[in-house]
N, C-alpha and C. Protein backbone atom coordinates (compact mmCIF):
# COMPACT_ATOMS: atom_id res chain seq x y z
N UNK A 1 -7.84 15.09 7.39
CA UNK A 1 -7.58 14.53 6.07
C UNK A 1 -6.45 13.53 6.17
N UNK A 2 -6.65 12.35 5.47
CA UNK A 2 -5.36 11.27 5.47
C UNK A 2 -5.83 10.56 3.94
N UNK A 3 -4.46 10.03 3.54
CA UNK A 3 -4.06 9.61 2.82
C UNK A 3 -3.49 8.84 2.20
N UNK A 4 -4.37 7.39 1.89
CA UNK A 4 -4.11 5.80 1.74
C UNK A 4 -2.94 5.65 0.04
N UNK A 5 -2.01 4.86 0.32
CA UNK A 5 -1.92 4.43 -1.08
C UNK A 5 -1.92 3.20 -1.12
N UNK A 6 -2.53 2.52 -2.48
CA UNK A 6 -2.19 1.31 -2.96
C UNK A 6 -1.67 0.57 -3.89
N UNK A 7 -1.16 -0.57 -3.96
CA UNK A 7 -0.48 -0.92 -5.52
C UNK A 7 -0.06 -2.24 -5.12
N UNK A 8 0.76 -2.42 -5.92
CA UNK A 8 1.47 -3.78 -6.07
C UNK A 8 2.78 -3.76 -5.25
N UNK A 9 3.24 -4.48 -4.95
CA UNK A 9 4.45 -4.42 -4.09
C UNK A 9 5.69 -3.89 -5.55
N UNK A 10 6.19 -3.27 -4.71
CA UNK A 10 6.92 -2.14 -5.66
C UNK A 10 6.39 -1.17 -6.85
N UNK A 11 5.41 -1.00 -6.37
CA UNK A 11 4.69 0.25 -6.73
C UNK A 11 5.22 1.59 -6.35
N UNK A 12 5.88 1.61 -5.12
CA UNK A 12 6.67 2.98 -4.42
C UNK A 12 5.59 3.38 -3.57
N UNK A 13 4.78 2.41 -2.82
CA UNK A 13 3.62 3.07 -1.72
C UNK A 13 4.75 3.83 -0.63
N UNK A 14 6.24 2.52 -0.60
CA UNK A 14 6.33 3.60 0.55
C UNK A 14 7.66 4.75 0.70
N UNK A 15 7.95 4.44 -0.75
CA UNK A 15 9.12 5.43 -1.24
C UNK A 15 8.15 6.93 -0.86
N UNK A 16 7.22 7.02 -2.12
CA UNK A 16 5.98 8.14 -1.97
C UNK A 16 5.60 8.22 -1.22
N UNK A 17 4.90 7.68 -0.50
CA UNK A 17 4.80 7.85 0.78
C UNK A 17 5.10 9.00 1.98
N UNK A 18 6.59 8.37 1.92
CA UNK A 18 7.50 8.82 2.90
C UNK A 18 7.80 10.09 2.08
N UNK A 19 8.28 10.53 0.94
CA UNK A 19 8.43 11.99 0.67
C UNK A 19 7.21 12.61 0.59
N UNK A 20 5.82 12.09 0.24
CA UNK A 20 4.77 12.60 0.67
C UNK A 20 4.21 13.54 1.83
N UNK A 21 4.02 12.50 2.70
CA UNK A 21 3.88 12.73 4.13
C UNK A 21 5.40 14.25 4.79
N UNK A 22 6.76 14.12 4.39
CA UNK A 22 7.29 14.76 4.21
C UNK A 22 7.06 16.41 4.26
N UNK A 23 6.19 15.86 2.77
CA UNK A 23 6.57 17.44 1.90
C UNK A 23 5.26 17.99 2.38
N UNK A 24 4.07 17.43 2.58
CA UNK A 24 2.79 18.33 3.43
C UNK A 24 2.41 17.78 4.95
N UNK A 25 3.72 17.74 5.86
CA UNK A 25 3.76 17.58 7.14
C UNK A 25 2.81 16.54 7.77
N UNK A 26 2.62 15.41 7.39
CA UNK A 26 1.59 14.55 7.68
C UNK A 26 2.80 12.94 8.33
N UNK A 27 2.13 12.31 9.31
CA UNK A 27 2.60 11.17 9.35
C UNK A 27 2.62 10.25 8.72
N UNK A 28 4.06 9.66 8.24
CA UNK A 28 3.76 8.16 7.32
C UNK A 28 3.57 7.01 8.53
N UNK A 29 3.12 6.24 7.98
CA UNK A 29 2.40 5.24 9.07
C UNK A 29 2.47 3.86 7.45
N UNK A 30 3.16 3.21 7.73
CA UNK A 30 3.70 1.96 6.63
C UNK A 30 3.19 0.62 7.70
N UNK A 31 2.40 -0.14 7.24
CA UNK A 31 1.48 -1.48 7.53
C UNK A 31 2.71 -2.60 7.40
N UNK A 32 3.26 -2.56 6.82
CA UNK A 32 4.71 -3.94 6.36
C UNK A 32 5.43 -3.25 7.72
N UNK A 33 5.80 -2.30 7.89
CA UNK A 33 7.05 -2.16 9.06
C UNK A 33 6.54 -2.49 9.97
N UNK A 34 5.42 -2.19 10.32
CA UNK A 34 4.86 -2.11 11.63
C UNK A 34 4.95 -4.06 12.36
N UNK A 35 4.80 -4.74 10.90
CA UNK A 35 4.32 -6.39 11.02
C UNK A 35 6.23 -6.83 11.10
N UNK A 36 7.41 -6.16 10.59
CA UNK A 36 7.90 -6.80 10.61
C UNK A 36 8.89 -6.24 12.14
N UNK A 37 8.34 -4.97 12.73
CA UNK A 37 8.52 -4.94 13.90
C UNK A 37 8.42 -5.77 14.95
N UNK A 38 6.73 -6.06 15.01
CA UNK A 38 5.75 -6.79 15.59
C UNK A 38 6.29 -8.12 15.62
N UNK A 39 6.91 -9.04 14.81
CA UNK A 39 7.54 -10.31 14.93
C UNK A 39 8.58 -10.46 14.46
N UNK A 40 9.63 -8.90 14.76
CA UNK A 40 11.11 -9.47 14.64
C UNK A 40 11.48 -10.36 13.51
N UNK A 41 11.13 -9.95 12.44
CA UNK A 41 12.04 -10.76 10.96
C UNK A 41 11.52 -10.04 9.83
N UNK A 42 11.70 -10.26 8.94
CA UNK A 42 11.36 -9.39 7.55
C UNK A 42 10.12 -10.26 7.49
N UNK A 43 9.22 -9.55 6.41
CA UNK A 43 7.66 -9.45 6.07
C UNK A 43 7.74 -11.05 5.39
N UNK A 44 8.73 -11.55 4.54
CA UNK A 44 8.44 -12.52 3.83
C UNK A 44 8.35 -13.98 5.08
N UNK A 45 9.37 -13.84 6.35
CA UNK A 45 9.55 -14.62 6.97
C UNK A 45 7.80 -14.92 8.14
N UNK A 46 7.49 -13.22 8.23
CA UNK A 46 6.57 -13.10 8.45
C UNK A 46 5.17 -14.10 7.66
N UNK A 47 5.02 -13.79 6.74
CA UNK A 47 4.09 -14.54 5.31
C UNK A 47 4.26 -16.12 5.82
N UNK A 48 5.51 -16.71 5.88
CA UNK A 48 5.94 -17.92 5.88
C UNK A 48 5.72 -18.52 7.06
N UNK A 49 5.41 -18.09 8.17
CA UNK A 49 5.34 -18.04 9.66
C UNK A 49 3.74 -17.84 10.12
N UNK A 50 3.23 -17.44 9.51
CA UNK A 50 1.50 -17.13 9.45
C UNK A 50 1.02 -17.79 8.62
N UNK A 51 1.50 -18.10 7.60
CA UNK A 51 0.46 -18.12 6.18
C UNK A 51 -0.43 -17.25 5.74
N UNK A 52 -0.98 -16.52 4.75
CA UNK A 52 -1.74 -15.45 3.72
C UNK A 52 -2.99 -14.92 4.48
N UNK A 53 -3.68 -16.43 5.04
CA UNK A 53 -4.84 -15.50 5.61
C UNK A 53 -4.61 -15.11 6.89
N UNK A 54 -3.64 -15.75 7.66
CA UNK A 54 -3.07 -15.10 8.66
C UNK A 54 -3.40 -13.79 9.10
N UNK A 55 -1.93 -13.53 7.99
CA UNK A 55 -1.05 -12.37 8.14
C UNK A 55 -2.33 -11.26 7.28
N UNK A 56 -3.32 -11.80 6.25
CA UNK A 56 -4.34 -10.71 5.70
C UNK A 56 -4.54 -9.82 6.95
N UNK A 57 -5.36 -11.57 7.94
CA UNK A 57 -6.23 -10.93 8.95
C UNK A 57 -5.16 -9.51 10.10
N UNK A 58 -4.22 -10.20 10.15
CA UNK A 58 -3.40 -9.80 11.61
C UNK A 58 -2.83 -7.59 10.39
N UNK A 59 -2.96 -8.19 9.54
CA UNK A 59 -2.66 -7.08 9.07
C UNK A 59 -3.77 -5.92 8.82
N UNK A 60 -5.11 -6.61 8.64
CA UNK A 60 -6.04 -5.28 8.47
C UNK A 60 -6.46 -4.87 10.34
N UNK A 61 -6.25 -6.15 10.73
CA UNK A 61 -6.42 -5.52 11.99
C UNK A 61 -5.27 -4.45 12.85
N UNK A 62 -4.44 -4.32 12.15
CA UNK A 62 -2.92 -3.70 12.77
C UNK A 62 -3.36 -2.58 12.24
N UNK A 63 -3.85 -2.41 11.09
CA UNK A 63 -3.88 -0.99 10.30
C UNK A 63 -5.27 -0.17 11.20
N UNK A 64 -6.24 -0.68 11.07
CA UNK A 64 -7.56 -0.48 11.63
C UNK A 64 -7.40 -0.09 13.15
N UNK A 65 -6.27 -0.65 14.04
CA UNK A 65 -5.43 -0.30 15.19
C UNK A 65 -5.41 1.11 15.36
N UNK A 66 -4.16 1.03 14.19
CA UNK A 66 -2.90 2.03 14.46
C UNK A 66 -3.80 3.22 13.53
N UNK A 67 -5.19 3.30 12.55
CA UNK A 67 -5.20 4.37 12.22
C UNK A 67 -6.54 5.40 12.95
N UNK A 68 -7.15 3.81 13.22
CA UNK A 68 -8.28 5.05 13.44
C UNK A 68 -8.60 6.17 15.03
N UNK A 69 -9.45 6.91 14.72
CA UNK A 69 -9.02 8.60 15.61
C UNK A 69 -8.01 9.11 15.09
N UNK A 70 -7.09 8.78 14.34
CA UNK A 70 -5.81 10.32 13.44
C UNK A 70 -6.33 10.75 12.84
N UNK A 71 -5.14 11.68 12.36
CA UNK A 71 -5.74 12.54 11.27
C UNK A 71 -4.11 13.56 10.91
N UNK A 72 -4.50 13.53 9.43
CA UNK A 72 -3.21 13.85 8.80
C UNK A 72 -2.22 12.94 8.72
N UNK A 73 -2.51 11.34 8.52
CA UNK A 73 -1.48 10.39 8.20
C UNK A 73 -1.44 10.02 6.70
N UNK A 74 -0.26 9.71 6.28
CA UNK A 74 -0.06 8.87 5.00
C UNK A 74 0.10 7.29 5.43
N UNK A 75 -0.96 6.78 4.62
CA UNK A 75 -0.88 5.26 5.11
C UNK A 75 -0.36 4.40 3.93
N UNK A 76 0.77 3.61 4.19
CA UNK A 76 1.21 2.58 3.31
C UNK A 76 0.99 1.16 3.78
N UNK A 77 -0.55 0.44 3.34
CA UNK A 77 -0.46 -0.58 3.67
C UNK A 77 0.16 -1.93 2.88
N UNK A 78 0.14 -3.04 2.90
CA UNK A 78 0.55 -4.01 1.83
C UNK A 78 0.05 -4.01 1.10
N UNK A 79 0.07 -4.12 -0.47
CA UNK A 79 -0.32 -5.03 -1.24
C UNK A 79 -1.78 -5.39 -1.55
N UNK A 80 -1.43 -6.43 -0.88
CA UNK A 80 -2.78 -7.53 -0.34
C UNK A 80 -3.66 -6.77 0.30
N UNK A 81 -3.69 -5.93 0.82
CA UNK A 81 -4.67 -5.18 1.84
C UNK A 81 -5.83 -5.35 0.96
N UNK A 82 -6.10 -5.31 -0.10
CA UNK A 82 -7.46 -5.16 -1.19
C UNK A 82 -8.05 -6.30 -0.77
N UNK A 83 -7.24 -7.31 -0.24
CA UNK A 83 -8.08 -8.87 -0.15
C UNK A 83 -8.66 -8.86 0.92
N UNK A 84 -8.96 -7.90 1.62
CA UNK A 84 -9.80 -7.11 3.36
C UNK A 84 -10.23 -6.25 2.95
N UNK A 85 -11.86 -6.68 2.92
CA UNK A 85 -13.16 -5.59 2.25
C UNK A 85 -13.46 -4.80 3.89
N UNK A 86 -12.99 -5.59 4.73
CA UNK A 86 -13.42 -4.36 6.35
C UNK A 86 -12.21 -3.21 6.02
N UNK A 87 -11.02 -3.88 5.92
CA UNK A 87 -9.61 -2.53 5.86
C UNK A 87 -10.33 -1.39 4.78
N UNK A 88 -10.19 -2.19 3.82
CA UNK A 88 -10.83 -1.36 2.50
C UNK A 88 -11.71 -0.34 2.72
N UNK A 89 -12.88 -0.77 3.31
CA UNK A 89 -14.22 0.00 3.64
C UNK A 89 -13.48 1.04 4.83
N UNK A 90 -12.97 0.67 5.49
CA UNK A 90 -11.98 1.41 6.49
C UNK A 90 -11.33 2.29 6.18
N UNK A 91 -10.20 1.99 5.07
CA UNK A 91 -9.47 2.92 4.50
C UNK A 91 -10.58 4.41 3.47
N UNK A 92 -11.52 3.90 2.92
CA UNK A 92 -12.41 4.54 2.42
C UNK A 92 -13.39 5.49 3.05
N UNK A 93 -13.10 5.26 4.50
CA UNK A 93 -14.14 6.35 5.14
C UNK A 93 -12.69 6.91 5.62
N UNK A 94 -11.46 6.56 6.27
CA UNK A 94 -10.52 7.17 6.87
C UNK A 94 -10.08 8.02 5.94
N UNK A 95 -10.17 7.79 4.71
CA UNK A 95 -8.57 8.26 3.64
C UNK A 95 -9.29 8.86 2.37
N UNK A 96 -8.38 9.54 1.74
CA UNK A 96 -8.53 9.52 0.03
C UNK A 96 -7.17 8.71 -0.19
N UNK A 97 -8.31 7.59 -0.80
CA UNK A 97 -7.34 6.55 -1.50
C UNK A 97 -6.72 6.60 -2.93
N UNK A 98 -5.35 6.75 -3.09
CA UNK A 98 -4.71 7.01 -4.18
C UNK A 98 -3.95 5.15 -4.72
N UNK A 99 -4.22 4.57 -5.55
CA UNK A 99 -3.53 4.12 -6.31
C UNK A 99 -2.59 3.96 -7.20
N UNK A 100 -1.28 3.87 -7.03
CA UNK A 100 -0.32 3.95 -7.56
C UNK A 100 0.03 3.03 -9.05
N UNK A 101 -0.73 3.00 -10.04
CA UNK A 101 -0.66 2.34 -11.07
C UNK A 101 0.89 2.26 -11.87
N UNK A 102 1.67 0.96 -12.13
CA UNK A 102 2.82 0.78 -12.31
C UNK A 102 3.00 -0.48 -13.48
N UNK A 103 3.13 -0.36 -14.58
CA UNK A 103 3.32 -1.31 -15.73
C UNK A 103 3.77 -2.75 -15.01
N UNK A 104 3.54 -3.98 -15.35
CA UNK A 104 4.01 -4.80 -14.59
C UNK A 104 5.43 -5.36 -14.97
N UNK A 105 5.68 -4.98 -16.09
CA UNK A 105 7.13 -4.78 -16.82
C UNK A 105 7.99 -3.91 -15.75
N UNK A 106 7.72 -2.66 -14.94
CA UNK A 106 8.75 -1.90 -13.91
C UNK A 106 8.23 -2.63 -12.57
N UNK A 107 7.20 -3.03 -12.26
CA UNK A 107 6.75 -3.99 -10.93
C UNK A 107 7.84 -5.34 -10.83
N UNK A 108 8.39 -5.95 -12.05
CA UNK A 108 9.16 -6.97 -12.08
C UNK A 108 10.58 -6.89 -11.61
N UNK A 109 10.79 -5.62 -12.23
CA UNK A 109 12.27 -4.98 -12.11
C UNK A 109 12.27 -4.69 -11.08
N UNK A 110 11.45 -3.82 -10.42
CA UNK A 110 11.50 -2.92 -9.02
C UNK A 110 11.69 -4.09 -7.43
N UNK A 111 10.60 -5.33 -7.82
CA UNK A 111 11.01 -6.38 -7.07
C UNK A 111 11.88 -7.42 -7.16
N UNK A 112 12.65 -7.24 -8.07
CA UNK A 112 13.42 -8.37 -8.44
C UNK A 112 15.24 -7.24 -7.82
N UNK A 113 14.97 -6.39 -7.84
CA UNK A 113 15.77 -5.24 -7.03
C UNK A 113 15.93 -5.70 -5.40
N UNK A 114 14.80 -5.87 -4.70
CA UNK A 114 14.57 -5.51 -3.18
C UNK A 114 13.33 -6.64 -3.05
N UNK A 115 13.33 -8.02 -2.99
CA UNK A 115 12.69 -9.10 -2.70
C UNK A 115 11.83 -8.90 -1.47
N UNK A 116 10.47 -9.13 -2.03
CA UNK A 116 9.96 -8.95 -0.49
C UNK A 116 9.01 -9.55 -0.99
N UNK A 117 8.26 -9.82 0.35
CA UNK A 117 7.07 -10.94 0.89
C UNK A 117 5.42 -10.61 0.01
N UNK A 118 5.53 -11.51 -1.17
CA UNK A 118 4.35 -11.28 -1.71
C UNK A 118 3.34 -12.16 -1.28
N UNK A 119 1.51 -11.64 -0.91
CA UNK A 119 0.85 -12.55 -0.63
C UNK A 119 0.36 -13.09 -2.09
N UNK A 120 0.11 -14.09 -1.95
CA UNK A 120 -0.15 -14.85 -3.27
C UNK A 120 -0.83 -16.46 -3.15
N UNK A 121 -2.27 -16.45 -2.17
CA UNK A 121 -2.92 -17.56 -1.52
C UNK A 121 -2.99 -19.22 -2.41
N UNK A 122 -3.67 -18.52 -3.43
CA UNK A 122 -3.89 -19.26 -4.57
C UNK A 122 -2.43 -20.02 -5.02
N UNK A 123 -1.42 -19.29 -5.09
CA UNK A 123 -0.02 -19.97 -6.61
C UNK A 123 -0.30 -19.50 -7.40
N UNK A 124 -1.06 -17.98 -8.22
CA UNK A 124 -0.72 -17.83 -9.21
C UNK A 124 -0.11 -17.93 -10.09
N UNK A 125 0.44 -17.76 -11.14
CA UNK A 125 1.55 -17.06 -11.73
C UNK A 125 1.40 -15.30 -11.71
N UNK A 126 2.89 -14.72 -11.73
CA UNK A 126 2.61 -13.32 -11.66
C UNK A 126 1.88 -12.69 -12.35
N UNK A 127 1.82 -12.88 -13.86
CA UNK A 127 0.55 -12.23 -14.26
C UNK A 127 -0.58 -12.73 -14.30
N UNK A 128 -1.06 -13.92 -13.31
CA UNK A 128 -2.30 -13.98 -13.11
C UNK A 128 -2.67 -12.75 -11.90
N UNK A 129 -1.42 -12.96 -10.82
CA UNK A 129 -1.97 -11.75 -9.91
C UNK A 129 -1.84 -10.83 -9.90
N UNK A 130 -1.15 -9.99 -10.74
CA UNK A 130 -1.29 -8.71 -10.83
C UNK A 130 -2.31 -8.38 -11.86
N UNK A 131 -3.04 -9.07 -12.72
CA UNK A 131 -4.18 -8.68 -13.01
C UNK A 131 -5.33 -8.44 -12.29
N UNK A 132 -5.67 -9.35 -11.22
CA UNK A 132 -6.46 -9.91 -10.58
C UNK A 132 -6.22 -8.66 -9.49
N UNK A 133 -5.18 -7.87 -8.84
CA UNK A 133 -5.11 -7.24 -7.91
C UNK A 133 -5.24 -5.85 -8.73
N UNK A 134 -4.73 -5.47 -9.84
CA UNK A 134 -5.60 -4.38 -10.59
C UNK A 134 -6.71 -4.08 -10.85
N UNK A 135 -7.50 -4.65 -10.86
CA UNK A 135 -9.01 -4.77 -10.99
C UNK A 135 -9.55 -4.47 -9.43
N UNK A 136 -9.00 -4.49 -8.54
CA UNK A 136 -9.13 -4.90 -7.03
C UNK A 136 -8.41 -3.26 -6.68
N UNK A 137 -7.52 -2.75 -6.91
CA UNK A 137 -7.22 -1.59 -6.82
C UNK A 137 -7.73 -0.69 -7.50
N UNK A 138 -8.09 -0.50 -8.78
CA UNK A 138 -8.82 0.35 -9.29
C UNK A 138 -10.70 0.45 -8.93
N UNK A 139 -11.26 -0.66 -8.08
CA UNK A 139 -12.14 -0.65 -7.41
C UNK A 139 -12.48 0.10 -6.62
N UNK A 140 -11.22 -0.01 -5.60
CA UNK A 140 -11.51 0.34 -4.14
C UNK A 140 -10.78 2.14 -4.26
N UNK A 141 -9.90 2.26 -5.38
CA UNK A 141 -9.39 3.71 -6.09
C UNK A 141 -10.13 4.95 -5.50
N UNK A 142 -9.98 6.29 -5.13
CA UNK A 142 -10.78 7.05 -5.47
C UNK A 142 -10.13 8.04 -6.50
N UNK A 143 -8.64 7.38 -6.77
CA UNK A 143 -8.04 8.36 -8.10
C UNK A 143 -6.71 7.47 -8.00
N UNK A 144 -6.25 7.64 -9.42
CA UNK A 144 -5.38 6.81 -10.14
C UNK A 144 -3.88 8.00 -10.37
N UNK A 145 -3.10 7.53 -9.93
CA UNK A 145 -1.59 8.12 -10.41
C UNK A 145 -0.77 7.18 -10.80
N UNK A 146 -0.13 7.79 -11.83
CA UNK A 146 0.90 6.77 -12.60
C UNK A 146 1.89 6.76 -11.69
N UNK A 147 2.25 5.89 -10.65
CA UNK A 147 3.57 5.14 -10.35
C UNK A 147 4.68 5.10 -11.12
N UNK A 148 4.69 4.83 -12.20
CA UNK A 148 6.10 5.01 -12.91
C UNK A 148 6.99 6.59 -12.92
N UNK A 149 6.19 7.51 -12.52
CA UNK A 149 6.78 8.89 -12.92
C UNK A 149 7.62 8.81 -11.19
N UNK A 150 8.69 9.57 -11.65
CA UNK A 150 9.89 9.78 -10.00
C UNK A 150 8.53 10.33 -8.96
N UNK A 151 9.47 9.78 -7.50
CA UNK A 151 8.66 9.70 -6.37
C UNK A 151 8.10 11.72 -6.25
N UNK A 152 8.91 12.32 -6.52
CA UNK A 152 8.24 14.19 -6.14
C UNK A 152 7.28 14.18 -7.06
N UNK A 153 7.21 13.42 -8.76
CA UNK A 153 5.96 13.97 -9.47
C UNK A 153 4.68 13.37 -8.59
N UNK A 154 4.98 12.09 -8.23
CA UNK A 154 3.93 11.16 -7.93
C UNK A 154 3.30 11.82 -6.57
N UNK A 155 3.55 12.48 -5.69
CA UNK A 155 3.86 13.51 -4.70
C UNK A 155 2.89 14.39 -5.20
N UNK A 156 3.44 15.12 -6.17
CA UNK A 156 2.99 16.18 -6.22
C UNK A 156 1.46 15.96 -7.22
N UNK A 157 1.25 14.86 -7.90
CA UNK A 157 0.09 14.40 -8.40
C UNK A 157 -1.11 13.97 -7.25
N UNK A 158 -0.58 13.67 -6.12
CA UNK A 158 -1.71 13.51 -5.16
C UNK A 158 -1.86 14.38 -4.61
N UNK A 159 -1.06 15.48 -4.08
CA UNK A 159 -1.58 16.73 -3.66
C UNK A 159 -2.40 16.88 -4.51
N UNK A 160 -1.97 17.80 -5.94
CA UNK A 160 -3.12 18.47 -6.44
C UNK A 160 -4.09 17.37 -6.38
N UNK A 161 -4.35 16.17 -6.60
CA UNK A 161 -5.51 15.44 -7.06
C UNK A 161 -6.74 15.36 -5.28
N UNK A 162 -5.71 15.31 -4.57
CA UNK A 162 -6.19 15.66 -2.81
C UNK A 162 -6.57 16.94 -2.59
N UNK A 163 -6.30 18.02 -3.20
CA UNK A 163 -6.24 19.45 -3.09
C UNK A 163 -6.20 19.71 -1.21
N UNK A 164 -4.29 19.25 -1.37
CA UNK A 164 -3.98 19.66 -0.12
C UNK A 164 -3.05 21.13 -0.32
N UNK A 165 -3.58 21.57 0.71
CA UNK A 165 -2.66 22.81 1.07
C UNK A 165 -0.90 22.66 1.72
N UNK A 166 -0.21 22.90 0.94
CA UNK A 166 1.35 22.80 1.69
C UNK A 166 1.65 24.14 2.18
């Protein structure tokens, strides 16, 4: 059993995550660290250094890497990962995929806190893409948790909704 989350950047994929994986002994395995390991600079410098479809590609292929044959991981990939229908389809046979749903009113605040590397191919404006990536997460969803509630409820909403044993 493993366990994908998705959302918007500052959604808390990898706050939750990490107390997740934690609290029912599973590995967190985070897709952004791994990339900003991989080329030595933070994720945004990363973005800027690749460009979007780049870093899509180099990223579903890092995840698709590093997950498949495990078992019992929590996976925090980017964001963007929705814009990779192979990761997606990937994550969907590997994982129960949880979506972290987060008002875009606390998504603003939460990144405007801790700046990090949004993909954004097009130039949206922000609420063109976080509409556009909601629709795209609740797709690929196999269950919805409210993100806004502290990281142990959100925790403890995917257990029961996973019906994992701790």
């Amino acid at each position: 059993m493993n366990v994908t989350l998705i959302g918007m950047p500052g959604a808390g994929k990898s706050y939750v995550g990490k107390k997740l994986a934690e609290k029912i002994g599973f590995t967190f395995f985070e897709v952004d660290a791994l990339l900003e390991q991989e080329y030595d600079m933070p994720l945004q410098k990363v973005l800027d250094t690749l460009g979007a479809d780049v870093l899509l590609d180099v990223e579903s292929a890092r995840l698709i890497e590093n997950c498949k044959d495990k078992d019992h991981v929590v996976v925090s990939p980017g964001g963007s990962i929705i814009y990779r229908e192979t990761a997606m389809e990937f994550l969907k046979k590997f994982s129960t995929v949880f979506y972290l749903k987060v008002p875009i009113g606390i998504i603003r605040e939460r990144i405007a806190e801790a700046p990090r590397g949004i993909v954004n191919p097009d130039g949206k404006m922000f609420e063109e893409l976080f509409e556009e990536r909601v629709q795209l997460y609740e797709k690929w969803a196999d269950h919805t948790v409210d993100g806004a509630l502290d990281a142990q409820t959100v925790a403890d909403e995917i257990i029961k909704a996973a019906k994992i044993m701790v």
